[in-house]
PDB file of N, CA and C in Angstrom:
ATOM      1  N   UNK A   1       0.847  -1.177   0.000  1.00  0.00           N
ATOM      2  CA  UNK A   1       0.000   0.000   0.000  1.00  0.00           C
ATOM      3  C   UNK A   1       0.895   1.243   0.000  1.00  0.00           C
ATOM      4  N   UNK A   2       0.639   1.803  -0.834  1.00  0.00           N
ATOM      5  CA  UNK A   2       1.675   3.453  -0.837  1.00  0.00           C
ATOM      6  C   UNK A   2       1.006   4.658   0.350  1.00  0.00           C
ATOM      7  N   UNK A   3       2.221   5.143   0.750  1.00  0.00           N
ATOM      8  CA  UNK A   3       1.999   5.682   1.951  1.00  0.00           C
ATOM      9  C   UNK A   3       1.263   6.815   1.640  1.00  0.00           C
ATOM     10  N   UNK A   4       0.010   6.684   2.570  1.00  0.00           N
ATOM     11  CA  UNK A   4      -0.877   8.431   2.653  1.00  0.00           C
ATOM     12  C   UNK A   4      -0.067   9.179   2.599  1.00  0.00           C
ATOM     13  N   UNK A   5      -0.806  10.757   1.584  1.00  0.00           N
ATOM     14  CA  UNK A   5      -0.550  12.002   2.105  1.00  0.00           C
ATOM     15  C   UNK A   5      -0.990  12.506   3.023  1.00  0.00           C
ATOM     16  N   UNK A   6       0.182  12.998   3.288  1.00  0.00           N
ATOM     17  CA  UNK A   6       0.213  13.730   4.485  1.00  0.00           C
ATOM     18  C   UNK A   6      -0.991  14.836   4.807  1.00  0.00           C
ATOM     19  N   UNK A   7      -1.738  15.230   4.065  1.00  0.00           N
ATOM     20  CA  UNK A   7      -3.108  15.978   4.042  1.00  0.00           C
ATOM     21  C   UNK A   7      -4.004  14.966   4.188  1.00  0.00           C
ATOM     22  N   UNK A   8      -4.300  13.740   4.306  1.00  0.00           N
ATOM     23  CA  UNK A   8      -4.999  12.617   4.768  1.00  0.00           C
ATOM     24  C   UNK A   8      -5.036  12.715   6.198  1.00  0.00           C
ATOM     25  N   UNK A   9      -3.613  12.409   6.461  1.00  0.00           N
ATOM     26  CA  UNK A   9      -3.269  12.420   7.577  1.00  0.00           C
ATOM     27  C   UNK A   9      -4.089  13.599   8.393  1.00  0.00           C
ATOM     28  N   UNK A  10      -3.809  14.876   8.148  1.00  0.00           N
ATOM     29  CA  UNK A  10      -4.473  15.667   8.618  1.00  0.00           C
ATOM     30  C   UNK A  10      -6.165  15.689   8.555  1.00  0.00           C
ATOM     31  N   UNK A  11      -6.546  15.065   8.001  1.00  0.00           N
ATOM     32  CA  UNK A  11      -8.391  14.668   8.029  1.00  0.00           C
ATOM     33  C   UNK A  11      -8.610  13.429   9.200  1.00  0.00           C
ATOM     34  N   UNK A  12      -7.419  12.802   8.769  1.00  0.00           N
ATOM     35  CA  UNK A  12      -7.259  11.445  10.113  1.00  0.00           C
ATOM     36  C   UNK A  12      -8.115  12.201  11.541  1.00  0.00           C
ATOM     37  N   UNK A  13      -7.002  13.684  11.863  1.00  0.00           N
ATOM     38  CA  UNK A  13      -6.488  14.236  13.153  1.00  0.00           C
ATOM     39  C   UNK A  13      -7.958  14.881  13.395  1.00  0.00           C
ATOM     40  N   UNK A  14      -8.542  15.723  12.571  1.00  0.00           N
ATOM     41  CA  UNK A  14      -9.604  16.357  12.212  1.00  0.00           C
ATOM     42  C   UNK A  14     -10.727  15.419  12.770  1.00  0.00           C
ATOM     43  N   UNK A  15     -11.135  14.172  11.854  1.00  0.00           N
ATOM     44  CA  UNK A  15     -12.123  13.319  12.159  1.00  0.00           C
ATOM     45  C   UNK A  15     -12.349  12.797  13.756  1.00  0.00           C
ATOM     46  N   UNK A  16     -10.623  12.535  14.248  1.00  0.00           N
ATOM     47  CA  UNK A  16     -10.530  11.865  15.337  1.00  0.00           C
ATOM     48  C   UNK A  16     -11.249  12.959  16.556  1.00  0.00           C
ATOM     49  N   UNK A  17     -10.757  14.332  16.784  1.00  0.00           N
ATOM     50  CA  UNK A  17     -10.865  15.512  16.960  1.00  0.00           C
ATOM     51  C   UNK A  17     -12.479  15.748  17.043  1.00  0.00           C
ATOM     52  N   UNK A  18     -13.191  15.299  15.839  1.00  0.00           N
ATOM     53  CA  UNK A  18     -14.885  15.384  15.817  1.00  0.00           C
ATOM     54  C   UNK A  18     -15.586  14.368  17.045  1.00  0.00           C
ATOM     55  N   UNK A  19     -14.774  13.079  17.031  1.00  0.00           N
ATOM     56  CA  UNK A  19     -15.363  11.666  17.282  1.00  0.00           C
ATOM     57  C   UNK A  19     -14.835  12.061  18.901  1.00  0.00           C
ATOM     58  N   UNK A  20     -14.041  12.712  19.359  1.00  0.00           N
ATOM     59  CA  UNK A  20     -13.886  12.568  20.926  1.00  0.00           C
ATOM     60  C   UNK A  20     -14.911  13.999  21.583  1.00  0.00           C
ATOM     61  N   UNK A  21     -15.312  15.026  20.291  1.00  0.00           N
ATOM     62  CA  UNK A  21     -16.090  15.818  20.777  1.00  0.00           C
ATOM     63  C   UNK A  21     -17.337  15.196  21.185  1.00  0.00           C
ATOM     64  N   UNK A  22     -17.638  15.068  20.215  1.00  0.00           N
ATOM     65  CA  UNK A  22     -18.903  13.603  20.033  1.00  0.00           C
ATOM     66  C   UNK A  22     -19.104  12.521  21.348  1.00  0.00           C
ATOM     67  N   UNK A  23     -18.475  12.275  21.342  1.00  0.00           N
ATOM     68  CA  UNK A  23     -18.227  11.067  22.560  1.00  0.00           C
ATOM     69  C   UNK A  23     -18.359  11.435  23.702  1.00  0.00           C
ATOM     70  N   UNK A  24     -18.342  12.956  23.991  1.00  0.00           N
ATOM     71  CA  UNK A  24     -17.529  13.346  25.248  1.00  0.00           C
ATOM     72  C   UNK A  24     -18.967  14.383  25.707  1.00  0.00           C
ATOM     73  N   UNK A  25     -19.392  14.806  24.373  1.00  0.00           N
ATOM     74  CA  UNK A  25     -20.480  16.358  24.691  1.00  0.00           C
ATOM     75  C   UNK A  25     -21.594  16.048  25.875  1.00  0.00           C
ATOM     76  N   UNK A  26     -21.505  16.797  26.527  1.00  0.00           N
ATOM     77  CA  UNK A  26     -22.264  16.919  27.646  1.00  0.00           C
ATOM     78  C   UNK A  26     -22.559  16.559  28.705  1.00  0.00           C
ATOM     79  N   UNK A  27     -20.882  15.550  29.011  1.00  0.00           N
ATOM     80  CA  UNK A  27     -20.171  15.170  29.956  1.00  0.00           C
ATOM     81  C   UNK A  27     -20.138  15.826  30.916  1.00  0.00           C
ATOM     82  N   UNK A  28     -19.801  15.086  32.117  1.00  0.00           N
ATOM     83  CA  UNK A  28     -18.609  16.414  33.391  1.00  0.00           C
ATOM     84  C   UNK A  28     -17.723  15.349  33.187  1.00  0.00           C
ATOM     85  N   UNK A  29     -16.998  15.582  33.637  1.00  0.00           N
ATOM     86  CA  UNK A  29     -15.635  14.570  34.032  1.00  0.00           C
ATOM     87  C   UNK A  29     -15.856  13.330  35.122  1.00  0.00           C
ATOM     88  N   UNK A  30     -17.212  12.973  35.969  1.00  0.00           N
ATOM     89  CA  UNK A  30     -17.336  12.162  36.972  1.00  0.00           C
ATOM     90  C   UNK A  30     -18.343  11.677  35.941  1.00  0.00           C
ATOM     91  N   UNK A  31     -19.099  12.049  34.594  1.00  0.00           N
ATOM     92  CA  UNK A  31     -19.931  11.114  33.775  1.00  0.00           C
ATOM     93  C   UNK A  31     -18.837  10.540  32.615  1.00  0.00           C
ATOM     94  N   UNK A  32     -17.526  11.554  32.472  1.00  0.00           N
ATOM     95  CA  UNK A  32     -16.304  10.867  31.469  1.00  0.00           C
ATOM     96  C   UNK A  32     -15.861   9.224  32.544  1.00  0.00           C
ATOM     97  N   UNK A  33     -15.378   9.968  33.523  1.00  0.00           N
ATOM     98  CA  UNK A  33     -14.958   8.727  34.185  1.00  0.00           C
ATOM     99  C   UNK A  33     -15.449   7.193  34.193  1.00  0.00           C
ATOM    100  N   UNK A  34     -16.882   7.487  34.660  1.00  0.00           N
ATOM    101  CA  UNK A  34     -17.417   6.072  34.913  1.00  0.00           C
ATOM    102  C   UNK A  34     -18.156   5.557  34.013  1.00  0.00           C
ATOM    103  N   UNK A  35     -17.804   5.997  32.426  1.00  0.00           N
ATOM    104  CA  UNK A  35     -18.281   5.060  31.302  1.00  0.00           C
ATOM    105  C   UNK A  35     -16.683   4.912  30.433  1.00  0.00           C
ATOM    106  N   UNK A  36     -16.081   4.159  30.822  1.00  0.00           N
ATOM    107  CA  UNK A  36     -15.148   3.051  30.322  1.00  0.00           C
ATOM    108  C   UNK A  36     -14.960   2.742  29.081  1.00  0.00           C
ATOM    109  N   UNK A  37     -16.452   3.200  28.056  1.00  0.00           N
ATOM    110  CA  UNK A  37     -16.344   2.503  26.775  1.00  0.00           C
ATOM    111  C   UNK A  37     -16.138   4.052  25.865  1.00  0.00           C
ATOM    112  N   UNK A  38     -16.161   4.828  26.890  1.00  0.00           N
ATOM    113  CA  UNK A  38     -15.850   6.691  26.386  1.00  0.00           C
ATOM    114  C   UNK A  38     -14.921   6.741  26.341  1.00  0.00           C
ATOM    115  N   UNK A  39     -14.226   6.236  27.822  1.00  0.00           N
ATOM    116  CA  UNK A  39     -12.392   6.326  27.807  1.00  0.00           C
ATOM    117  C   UNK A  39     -11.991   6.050  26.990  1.00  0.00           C
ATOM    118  N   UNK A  40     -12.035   4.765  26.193  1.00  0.00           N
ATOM    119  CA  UNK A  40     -11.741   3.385  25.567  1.00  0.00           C
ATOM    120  C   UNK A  40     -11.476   3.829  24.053  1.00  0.00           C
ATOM    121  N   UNK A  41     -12.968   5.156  23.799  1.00  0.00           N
ATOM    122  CA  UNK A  41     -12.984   5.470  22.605  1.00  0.00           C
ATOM    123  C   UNK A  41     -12.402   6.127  22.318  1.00  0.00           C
ATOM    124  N   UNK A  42     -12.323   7.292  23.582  1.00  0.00           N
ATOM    125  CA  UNK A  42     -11.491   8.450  23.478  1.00  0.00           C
ATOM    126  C   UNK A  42      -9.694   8.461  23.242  1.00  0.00           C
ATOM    127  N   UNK A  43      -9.197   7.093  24.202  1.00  0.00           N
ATOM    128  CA  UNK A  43      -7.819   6.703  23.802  1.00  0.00           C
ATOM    129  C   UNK A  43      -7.281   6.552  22.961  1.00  0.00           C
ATOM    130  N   UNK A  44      -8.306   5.675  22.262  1.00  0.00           N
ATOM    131  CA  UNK A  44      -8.398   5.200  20.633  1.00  0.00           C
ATOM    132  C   UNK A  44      -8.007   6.277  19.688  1.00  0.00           C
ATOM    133  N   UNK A  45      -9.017   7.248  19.446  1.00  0.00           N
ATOM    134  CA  UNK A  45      -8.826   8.319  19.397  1.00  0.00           C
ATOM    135  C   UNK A  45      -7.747   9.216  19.771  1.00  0.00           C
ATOM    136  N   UNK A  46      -7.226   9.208  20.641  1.00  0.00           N
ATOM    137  CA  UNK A  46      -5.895  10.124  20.754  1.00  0.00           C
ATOM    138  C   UNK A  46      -4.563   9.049  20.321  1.00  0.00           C
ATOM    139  N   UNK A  47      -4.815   7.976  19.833  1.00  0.00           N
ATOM    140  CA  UNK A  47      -3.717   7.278  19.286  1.00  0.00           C
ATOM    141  C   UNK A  47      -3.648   7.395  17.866  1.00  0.00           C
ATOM    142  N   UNK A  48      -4.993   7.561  17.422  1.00  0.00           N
ATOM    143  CA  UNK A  48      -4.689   7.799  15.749  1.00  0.00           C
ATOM    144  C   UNK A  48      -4.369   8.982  15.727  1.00  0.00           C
ATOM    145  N   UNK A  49      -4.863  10.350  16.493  1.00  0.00           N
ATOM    146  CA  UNK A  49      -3.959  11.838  16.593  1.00  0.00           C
ATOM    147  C   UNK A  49      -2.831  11.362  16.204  1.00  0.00           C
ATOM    148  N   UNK A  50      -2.380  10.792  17.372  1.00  0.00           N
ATOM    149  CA  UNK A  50      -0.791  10.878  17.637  1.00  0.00           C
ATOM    150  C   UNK A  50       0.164  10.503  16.335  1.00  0.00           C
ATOM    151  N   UNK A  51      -0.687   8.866  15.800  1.00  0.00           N
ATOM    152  CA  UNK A  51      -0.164   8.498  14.865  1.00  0.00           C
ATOM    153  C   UNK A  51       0.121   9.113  13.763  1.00  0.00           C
ATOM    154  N   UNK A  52      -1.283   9.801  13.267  1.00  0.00           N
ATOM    155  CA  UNK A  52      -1.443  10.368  12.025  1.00  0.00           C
ATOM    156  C   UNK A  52      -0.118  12.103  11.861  1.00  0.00           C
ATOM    157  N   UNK A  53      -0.198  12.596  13.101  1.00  0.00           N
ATOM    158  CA  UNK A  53       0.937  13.302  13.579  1.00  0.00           C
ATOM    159  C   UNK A  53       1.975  13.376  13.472  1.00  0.00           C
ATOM    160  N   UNK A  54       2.584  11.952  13.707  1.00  0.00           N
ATOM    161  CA  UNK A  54       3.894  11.474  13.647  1.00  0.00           C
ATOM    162  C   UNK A  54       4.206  11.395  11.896  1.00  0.00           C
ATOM    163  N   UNK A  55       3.384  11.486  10.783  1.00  0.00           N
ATOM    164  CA  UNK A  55       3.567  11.573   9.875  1.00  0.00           C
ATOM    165  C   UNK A  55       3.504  12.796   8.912  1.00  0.00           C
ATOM    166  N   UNK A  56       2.882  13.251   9.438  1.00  0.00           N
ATOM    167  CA  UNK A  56       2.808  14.701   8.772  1.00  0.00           C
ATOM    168  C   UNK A  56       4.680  15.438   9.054  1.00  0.00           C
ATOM    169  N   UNK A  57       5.005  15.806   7.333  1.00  0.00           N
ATOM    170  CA  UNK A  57       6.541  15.959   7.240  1.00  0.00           C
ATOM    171  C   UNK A  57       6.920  17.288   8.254  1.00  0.00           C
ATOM    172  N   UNK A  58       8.329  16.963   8.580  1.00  0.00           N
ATOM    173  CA  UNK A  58       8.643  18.084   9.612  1.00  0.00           C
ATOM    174  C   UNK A  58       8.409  19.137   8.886  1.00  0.00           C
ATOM    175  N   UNK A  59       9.157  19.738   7.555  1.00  0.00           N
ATOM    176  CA  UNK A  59       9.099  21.190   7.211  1.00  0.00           C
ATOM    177  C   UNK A  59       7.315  21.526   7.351  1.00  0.00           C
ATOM    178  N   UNK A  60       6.616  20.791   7.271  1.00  0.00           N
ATOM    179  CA  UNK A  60       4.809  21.142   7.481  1.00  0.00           C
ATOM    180  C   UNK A  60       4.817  21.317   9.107  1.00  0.00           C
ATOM    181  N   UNK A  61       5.391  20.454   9.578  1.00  0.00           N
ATOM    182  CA  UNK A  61       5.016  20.876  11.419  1.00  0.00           C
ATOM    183  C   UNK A  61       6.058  22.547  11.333  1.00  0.00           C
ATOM    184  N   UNK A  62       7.219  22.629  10.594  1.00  0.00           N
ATOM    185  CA  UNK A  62       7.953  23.867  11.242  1.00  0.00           C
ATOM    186  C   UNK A  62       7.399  24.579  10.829  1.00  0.00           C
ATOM    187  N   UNK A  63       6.332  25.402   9.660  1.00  0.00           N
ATOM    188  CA  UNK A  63       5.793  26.601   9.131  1.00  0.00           C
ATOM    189  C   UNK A  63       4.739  26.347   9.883  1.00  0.00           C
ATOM    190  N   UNK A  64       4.178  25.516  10.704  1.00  0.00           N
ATOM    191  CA  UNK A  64       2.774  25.405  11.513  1.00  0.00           C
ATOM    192  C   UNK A  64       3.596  25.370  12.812  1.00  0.00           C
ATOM    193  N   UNK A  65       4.233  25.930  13.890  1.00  0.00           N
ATOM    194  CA  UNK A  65       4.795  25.893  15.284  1.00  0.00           C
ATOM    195  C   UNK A  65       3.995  26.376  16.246  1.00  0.00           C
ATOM    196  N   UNK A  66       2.095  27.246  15.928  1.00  0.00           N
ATOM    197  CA  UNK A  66       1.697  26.746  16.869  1.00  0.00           C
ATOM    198  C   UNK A  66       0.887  25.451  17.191  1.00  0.00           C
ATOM    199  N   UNK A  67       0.626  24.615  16.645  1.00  0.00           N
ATOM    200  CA  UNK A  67       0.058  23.518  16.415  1.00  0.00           C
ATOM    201  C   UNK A  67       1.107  22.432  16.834  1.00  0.00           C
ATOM    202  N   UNK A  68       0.471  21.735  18.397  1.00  0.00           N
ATOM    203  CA  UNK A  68       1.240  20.976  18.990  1.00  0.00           C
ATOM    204  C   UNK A  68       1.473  19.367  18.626  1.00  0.00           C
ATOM    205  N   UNK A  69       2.384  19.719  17.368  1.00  0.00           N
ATOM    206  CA  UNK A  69       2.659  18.053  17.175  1.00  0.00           C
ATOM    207  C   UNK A  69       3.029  17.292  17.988  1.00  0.00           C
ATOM    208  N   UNK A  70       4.047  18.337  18.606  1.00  0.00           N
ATOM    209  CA  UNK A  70       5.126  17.147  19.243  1.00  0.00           C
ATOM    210  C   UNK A  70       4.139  16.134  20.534  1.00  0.00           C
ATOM    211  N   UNK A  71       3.341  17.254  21.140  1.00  0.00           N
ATOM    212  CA  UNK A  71       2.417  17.060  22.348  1.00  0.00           C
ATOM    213  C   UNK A  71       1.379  15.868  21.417  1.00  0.00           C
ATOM    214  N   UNK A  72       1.084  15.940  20.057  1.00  0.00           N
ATOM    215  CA  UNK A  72       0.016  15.001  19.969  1.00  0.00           C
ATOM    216  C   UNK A  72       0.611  13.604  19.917  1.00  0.00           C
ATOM    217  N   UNK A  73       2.108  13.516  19.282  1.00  0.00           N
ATOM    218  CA  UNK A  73       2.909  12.351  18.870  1.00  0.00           C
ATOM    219  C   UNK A  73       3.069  11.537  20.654  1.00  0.00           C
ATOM    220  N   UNK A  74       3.657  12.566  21.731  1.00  0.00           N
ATOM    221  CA  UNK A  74       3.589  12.387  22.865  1.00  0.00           C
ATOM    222  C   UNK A  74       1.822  11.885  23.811  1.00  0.00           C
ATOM    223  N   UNK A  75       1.186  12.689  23.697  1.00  0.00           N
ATOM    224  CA  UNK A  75      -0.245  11.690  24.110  1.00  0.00           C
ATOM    225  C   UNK A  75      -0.042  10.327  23.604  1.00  0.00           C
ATOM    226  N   UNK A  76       0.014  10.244  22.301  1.00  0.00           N
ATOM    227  CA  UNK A  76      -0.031   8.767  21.533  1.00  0.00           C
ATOM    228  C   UNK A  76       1.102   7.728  22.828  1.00  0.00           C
ATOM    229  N   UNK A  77       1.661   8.157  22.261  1.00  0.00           N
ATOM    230  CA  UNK A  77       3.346   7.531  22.668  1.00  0.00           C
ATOM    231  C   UNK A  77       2.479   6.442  24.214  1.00  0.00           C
ATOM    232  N   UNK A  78       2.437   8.401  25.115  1.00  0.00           N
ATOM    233  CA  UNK A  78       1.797   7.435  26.296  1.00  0.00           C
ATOM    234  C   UNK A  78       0.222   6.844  26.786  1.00  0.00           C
ATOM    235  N   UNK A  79      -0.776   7.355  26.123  1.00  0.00           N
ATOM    236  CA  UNK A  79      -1.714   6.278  25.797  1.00  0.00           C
ATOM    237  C   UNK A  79      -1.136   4.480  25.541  1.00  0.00           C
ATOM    238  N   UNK A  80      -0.379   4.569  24.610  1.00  0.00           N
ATOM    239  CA  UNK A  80      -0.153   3.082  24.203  1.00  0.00           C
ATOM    240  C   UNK A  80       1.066   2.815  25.496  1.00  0.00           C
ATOM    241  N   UNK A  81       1.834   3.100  25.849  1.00  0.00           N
ATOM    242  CA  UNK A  81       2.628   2.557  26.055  1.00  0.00           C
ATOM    243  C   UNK A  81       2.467   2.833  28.404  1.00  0.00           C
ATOM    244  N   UNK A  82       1.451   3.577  28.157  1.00  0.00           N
ATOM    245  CA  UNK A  82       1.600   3.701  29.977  1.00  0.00           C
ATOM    246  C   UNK A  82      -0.259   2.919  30.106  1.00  0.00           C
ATOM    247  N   UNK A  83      -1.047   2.070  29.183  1.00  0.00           N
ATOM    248  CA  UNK A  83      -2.150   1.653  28.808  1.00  0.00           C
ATOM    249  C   UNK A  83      -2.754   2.017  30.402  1.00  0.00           C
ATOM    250  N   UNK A  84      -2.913   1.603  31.399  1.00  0.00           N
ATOM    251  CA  UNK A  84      -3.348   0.980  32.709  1.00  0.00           C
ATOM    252  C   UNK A  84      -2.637   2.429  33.294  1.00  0.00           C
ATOM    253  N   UNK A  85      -1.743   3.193  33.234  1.00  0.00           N
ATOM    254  CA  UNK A  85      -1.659   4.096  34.275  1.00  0.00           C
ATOM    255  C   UNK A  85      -2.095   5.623  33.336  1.00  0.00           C
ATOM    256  N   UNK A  86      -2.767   5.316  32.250  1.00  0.00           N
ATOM    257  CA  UNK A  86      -3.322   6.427  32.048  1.00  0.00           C
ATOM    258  C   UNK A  86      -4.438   7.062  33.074  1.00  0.00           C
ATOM    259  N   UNK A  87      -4.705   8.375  33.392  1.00  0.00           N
ATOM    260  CA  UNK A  87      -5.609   8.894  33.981  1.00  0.00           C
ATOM    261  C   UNK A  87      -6.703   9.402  33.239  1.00  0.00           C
ATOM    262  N   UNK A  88      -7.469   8.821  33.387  1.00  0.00           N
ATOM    263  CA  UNK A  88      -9.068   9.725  32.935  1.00  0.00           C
ATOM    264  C   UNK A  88      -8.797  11.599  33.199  1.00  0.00           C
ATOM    265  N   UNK A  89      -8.265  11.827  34.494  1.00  0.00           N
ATOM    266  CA  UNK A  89      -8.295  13.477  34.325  1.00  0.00           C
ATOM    267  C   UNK A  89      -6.861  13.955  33.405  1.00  0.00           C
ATOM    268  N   UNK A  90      -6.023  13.388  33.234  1.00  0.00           N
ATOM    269  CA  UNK A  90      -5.180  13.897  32.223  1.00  0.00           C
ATOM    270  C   UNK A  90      -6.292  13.775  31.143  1.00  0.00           C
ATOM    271  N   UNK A  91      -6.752  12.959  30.701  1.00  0.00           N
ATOM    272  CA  UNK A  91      -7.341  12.609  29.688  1.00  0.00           C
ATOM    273  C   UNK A  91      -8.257  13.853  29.186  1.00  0.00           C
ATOM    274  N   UNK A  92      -9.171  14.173  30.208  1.00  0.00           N
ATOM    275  CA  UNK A  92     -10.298  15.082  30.237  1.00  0.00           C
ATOM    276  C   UNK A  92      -9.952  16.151  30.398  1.00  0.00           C
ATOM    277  N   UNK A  93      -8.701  16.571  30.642  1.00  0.00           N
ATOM    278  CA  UNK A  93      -8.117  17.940  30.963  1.00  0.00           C
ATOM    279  C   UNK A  93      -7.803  18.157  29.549  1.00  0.00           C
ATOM    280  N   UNK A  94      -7.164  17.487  28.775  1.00  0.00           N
ATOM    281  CA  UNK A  94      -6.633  17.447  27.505  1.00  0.00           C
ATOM    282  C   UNK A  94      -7.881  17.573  26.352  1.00  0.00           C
ATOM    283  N   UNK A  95      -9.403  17.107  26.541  1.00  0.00           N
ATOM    284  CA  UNK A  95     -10.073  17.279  26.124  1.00  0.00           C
ATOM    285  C   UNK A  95     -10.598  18.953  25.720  1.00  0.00           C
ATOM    286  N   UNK A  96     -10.348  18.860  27.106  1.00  0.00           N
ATOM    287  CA  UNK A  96     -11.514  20.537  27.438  1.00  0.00           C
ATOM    288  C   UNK A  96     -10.424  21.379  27.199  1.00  0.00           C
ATOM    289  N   UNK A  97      -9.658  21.467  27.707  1.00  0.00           N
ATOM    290  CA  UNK A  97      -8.084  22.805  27.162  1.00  0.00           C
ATOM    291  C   UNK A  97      -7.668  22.266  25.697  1.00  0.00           C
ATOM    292  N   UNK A  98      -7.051  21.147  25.409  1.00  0.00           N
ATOM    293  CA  UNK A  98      -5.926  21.365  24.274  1.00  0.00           C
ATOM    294  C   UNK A  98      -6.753  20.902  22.680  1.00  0.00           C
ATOM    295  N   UNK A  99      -7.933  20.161  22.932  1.00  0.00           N
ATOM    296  CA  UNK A  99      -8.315  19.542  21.660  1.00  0.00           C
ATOM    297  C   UNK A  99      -9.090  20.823  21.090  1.00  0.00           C
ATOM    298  N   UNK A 100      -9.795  21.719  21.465  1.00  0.00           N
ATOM    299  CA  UNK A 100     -10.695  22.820  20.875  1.00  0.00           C
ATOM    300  C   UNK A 100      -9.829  23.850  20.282  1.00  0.00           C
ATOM    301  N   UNK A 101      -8.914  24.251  20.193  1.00  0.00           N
ATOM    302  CA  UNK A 101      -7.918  25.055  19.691  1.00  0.00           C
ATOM    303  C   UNK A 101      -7.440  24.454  18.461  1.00  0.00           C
ATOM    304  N   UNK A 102      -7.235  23.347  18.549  1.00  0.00           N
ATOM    305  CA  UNK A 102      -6.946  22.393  17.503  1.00  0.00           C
ATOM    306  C   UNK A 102      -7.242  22.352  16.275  1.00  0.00           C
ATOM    307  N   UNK A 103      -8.552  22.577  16.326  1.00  0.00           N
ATOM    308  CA  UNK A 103      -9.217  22.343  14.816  1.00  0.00           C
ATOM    309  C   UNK A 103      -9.497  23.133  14.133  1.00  0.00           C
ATOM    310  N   UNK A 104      -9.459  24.479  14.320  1.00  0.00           N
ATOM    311  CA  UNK A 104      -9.368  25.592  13.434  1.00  0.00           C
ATOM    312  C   UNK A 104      -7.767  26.015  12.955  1.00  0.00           C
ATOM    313  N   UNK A 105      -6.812  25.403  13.686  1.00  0.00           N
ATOM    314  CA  UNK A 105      -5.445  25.371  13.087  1.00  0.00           C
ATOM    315  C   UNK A 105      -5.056  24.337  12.555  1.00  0.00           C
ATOM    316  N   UNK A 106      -5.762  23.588  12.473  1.00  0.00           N
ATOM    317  CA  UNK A 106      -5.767  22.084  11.772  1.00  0.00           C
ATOM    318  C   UNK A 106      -6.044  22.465  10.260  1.00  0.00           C
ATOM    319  N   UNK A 107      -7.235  23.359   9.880  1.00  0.00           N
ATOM    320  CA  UNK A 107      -7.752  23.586   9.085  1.00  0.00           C
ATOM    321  C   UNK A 107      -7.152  24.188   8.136  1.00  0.00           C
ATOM    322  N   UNK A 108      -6.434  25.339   8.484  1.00  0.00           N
ATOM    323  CA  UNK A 108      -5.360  26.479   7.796  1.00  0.00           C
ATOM    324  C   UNK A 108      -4.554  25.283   7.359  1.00  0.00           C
ATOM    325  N   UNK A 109      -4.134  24.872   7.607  1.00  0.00           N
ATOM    326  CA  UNK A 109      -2.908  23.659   7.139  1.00  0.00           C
ATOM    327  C   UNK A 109      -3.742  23.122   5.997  1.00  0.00           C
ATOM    328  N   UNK A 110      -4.535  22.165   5.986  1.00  0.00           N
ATOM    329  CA  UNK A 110      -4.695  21.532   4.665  1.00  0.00           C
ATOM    330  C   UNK A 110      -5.746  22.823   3.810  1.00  0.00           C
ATOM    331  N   UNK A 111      -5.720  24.258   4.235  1.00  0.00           N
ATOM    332  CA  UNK A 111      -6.422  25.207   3.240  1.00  0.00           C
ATOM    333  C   UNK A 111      -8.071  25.005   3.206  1.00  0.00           C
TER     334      UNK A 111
END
């Protein structure tokens, strides 16, 4: 399979970005917590960020420097790799502050 463009990639980040709003709307953080299959989705979700992230070419992340790659490649990283000591309030903190900023600078990038 020949490797996506990198403007794919960025619809990846976009879609994922829709699907944890979605998942999450009209939550508090003690109704995020104790449905498991939100977390579950939402992780999911911040792993294809991360992934799809990790591909988009550096000179595209350096003319875009406020748009936190490095931070999305990093969620990924530790989603997968800290599975069981992730926290639901990192999680939900990251929701409500860092994902809403996101997608209107997401946008400028692929035009």
């Amino acid at each position: 399979m020949p490797p996506r463009n990198w403007k794919i990639r960025i619809h990846d980040i976009l879609r994922s970005l829709e699907a944890i709003r979605v998942y999450t709307k009209d939550m508090s953080f003690v109704d995020f917590s104790a449905d498991q299959k939100t977390v579950d989705a939402v992780v999911r979700n911040f792993i294809v960020i991360g992934e799809a992230a990790a591909h988009v070419p550096d000179d595209v992340c350096s003319r875009y420097p406020e748009i936190s790659w490095y931070e999305m490649r990093g969620m990924r990283n530790f989603v997968v790799h800290e599975y069981f000591g992730v926290s639901d309030r990192i999680l939900w903190d990251t929701i409500q502050n860092n994902l809403p900023p996101m997608e209107a600078l997401l946008k400028k990038v692929i035009g």
